[in-house]
N, C-alpha and C. Protein backbone atom coordinates (compact mmCIF):
# COMPACT_ATOMS: atom_id res chain seq x y z
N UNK A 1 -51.43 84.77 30.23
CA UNK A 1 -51.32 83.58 31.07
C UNK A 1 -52.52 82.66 30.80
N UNK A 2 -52.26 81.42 30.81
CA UNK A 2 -53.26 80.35 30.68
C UNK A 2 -53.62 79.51 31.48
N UNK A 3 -54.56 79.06 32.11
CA UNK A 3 -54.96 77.83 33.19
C UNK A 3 -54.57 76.59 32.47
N UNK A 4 -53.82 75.78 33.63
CA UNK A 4 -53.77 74.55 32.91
C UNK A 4 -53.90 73.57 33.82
N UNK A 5 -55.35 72.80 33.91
CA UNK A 5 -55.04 71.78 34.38
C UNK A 5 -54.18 70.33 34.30
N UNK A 6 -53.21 70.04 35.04
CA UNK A 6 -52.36 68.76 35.32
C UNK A 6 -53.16 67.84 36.36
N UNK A 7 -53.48 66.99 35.63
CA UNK A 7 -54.49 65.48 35.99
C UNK A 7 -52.84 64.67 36.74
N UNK A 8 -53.51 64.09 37.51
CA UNK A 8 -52.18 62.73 38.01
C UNK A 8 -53.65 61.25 37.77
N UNK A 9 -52.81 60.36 37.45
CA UNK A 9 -53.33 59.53 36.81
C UNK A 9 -52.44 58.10 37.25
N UNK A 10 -53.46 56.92 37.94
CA UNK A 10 -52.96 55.56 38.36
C UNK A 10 -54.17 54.77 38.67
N UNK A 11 -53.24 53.84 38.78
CA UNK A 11 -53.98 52.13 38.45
C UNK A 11 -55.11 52.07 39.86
N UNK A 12 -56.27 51.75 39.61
CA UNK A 12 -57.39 51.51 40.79
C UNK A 12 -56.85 51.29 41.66
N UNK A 13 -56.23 50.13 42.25
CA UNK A 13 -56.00 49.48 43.15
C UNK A 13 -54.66 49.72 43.95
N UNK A 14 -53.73 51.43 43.14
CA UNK A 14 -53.23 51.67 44.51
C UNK A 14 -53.12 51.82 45.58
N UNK A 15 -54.13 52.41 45.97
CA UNK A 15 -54.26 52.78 47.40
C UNK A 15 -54.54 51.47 48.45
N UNK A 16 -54.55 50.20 47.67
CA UNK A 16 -54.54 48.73 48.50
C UNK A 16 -53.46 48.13 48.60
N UNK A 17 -52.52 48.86 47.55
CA UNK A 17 -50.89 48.00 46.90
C UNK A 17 -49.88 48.87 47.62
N UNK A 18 -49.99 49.96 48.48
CA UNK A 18 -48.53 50.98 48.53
C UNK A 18 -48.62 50.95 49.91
N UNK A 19 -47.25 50.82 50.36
CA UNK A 19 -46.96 50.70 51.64
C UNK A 19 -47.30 52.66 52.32
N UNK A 20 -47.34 52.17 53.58
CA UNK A 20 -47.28 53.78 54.32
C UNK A 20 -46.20 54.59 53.88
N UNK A 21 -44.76 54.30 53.67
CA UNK A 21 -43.66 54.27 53.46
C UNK A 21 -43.66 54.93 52.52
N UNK A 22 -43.80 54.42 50.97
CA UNK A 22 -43.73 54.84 50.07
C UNK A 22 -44.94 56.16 49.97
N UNK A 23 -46.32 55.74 50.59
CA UNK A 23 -47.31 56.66 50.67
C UNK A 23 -46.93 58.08 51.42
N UNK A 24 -46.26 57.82 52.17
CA UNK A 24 -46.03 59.15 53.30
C UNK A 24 -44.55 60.12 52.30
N UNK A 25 -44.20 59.48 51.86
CA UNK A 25 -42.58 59.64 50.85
C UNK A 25 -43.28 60.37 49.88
N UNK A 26 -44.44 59.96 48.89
CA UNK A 26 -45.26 60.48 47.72
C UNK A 26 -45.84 62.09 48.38
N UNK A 27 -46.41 61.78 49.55
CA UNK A 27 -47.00 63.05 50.38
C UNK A 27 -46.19 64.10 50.28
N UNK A 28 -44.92 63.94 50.91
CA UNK A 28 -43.82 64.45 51.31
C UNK A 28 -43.25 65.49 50.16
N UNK A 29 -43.14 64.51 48.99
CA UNK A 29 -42.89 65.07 47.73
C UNK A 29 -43.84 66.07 46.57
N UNK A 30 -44.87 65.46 46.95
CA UNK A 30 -46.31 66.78 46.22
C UNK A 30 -46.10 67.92 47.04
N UNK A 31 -45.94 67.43 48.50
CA UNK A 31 -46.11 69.14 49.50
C UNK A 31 -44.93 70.14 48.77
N UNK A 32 -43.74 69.28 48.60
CA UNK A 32 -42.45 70.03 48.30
C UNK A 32 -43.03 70.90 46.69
N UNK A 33 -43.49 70.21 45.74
CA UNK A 33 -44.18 70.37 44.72
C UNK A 33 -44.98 71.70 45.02
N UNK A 34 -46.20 71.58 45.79
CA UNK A 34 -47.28 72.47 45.62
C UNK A 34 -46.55 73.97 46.28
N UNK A 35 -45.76 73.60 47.34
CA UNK A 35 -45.23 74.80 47.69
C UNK A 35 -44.18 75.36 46.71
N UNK A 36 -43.49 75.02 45.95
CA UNK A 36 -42.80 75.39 44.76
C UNK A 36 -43.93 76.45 43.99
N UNK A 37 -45.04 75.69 43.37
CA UNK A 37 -46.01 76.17 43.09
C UNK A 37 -46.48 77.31 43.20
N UNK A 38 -46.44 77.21 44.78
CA UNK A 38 -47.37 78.43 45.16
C UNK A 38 -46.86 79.54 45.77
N UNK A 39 -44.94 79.67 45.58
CA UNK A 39 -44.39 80.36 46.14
C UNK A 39 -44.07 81.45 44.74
N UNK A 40 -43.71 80.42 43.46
CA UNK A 40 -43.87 81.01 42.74
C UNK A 40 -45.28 82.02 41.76
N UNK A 41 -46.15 81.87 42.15
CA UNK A 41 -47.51 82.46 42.21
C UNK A 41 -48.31 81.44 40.88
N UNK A 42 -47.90 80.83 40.92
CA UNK A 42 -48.43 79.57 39.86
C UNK A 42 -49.98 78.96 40.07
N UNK A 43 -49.69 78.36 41.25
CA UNK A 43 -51.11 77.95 41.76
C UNK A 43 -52.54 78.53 42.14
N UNK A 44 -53.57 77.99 41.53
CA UNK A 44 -54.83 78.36 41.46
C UNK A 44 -55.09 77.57 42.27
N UNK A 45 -55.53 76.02 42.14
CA UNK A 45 -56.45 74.83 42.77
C UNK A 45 -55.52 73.61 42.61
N UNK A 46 -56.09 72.81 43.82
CA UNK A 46 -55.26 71.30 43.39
C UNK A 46 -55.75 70.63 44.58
N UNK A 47 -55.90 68.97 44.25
CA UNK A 47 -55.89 68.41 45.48
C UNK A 47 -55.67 67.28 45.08
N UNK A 48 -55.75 66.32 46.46
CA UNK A 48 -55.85 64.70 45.40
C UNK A 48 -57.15 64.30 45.84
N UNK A 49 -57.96 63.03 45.61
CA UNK A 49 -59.16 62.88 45.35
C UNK A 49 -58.79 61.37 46.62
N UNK A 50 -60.07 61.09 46.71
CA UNK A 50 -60.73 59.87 47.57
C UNK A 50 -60.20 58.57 46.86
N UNK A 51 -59.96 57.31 47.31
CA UNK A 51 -60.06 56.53 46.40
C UNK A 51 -60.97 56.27 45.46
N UNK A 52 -61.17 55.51 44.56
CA UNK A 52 -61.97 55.57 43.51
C UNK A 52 -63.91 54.85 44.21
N UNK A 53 -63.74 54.17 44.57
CA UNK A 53 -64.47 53.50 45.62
C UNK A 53 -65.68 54.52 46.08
N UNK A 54 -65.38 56.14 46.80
CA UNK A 54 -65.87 56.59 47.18
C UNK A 54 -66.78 57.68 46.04
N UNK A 55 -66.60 57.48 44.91
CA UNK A 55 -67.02 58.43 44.26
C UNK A 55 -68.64 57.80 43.92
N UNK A 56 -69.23 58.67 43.49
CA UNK A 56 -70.90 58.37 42.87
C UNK A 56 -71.32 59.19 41.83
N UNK A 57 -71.68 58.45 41.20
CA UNK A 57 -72.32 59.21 39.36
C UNK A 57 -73.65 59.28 39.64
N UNK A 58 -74.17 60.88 38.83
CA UNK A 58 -75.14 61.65 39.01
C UNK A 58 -75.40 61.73 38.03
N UNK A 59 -76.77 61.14 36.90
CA UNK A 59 -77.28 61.37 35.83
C UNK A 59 -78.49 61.89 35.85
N UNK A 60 -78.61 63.36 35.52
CA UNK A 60 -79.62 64.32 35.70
C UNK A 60 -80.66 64.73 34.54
N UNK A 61 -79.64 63.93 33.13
CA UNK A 61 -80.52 64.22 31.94
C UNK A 61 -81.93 63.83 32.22
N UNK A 62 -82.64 64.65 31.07
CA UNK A 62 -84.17 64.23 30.62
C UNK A 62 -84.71 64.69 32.12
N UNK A 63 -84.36 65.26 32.92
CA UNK A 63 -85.10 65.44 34.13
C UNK A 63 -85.26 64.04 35.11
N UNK A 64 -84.50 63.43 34.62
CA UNK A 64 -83.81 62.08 35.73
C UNK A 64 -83.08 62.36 36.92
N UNK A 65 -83.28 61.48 37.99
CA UNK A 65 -82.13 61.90 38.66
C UNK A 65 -81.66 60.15 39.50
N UNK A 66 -80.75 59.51 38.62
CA UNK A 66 -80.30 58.23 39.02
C UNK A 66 -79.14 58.57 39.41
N UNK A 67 -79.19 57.78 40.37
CA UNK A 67 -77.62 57.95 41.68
C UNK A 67 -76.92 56.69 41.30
N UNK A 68 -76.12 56.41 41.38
CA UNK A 68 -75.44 54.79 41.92
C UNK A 68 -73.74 55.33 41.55
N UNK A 69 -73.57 54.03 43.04
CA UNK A 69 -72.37 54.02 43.87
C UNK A 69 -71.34 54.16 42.41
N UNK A 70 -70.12 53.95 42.68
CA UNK A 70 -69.09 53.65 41.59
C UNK A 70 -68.56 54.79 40.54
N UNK A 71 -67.09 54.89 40.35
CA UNK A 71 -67.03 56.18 38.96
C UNK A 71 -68.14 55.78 37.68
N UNK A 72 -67.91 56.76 36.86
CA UNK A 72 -68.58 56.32 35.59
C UNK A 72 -67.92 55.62 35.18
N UNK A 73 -66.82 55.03 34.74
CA UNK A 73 -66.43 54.10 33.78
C UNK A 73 -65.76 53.41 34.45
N UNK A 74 -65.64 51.57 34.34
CA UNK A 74 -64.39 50.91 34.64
C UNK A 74 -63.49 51.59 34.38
N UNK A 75 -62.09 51.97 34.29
CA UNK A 75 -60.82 51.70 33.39
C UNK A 75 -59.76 51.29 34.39
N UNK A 76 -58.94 51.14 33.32
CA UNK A 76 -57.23 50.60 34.04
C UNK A 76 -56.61 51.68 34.55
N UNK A 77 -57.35 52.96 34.80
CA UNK A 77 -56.82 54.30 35.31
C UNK A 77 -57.49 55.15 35.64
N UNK A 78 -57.04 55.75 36.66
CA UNK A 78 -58.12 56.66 37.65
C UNK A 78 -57.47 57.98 37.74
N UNK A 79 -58.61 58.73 37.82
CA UNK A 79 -57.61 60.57 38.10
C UNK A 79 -57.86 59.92 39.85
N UNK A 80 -56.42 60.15 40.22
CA UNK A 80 -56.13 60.51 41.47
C UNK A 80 -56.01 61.57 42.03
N UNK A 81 -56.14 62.76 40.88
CA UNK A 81 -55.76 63.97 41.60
C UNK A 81 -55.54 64.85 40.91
N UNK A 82 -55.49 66.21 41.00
CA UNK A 82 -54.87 67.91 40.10
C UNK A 82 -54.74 68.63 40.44
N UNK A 83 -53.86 69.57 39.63
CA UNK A 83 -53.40 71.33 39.91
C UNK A 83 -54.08 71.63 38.62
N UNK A 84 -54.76 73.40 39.29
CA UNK A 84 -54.92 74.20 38.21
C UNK A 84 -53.53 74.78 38.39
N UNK A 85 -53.19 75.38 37.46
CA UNK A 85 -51.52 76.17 37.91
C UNK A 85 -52.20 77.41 36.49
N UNK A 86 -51.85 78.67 36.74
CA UNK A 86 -51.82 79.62 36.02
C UNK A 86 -50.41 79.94 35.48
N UNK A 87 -50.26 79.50 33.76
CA UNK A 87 -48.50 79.49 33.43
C UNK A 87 -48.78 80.24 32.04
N UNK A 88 -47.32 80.33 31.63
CA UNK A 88 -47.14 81.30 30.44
C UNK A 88 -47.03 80.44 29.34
N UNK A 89 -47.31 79.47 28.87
CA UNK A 89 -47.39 78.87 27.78
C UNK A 89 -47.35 77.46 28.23
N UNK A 90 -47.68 75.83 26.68
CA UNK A 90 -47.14 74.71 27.02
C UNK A 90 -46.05 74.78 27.88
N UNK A 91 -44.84 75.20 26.95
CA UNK A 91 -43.57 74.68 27.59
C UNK A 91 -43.46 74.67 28.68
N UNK A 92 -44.16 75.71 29.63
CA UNK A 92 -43.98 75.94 31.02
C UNK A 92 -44.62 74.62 31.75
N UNK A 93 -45.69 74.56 31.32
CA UNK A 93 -46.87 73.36 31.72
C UNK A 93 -45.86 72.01 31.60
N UNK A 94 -45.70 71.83 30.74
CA UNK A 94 -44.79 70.69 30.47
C UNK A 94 -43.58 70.36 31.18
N UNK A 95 -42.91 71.54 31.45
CA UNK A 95 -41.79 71.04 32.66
C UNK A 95 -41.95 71.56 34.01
N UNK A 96 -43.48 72.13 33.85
CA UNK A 96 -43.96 71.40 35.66
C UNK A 96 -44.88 70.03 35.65
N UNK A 97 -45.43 69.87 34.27
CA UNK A 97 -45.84 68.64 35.02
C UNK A 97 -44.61 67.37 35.00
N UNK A 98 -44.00 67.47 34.16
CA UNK A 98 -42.71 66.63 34.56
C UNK A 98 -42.06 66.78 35.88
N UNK A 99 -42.17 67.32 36.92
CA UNK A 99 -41.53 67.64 38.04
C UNK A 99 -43.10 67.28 39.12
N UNK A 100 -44.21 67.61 38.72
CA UNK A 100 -45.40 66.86 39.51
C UNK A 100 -45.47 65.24 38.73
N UNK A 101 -44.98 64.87 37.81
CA UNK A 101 -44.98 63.80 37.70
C UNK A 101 -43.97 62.59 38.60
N UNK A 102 -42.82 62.91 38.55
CA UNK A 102 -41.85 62.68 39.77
C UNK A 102 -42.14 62.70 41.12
N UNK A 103 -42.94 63.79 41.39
CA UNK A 103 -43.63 64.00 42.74
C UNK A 103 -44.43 62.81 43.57
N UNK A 104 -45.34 62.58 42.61
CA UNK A 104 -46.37 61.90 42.95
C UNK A 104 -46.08 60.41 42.03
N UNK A 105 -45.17 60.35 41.35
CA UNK A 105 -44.61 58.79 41.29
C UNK A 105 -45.91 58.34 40.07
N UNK A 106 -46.53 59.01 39.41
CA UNK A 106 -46.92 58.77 38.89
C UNK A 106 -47.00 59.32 37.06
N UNK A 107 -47.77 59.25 35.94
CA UNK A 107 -48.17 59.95 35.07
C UNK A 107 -49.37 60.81 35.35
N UNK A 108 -49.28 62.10 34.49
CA UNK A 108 -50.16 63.16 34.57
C UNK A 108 -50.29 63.72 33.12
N UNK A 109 -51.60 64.24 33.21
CA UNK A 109 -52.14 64.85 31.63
C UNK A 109 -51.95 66.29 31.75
N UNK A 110 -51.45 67.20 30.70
CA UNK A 110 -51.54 68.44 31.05
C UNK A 110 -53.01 69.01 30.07
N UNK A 111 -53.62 70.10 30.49
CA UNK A 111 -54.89 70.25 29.66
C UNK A 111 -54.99 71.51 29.45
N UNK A 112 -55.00 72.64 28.83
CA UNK A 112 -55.62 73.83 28.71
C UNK A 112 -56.77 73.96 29.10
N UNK A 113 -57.28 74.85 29.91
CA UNK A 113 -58.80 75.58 30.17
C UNK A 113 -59.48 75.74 28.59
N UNK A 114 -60.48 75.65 28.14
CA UNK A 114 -60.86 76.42 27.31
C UNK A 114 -61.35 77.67 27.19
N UNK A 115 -61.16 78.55 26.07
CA UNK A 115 -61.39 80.18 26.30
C UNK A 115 -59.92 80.71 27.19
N UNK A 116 -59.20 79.75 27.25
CA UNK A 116 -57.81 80.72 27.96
C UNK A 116 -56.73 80.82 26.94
């Protein structure tokens, strides 16, 4: 068996653009998701994350320690969120994250652990 993290992945400025509606509907549909998950003994870890807004970068090299507000990088895309899921190969990974992709209305990366 292999760890695989599934990233969910969207545009900054959802969480200013989506109605309750659609937001509470997305909820609705990960829960249905994670419990699938975790009934089947799949699930390790998962959550979804803060908006992007709330995060802060920590650069510790050289014996530094600079704080400031903001992710590390602009981009046109934010991890919103992940499952570790413990599965028996890609293929498996691949047609759950197609089914957490649906979930959460969004795209997701699937990743191998390394050393697994």
């Amino acid at each position: 068996m292999t760890q695989y993290m599934i990233s969910v992945w969207h545009e900054p400025d959802l969480d200013d653009n989506i109605s309750d509606d659609d937001m509470q509907r997305m909820f609705t549909q990960v829960d249905a998701f994670n419990q699938q998950v975790t009934a089947a003994g799949k699930w390790v870890f998962g959550g979804g994350l803060e908006p992007v807004h709330t995060a802060t970068c920590v650069d510790g090299r050289d014996g530094g320690n600079v704080v400031t507000d903001g992710p590390f990088i602009e981009s046109k895309e934010i991890l919103g969120g992940f499952w570790v899921l413990e599965l028996a190969d890609l293929d498996e990974a691949l047609e759950l994250a197609r089914q957490a992709s649906a979930a959460c209305e969004g795209k997701v990366e699937v990743r191998p652990f390394q050393g697994e």
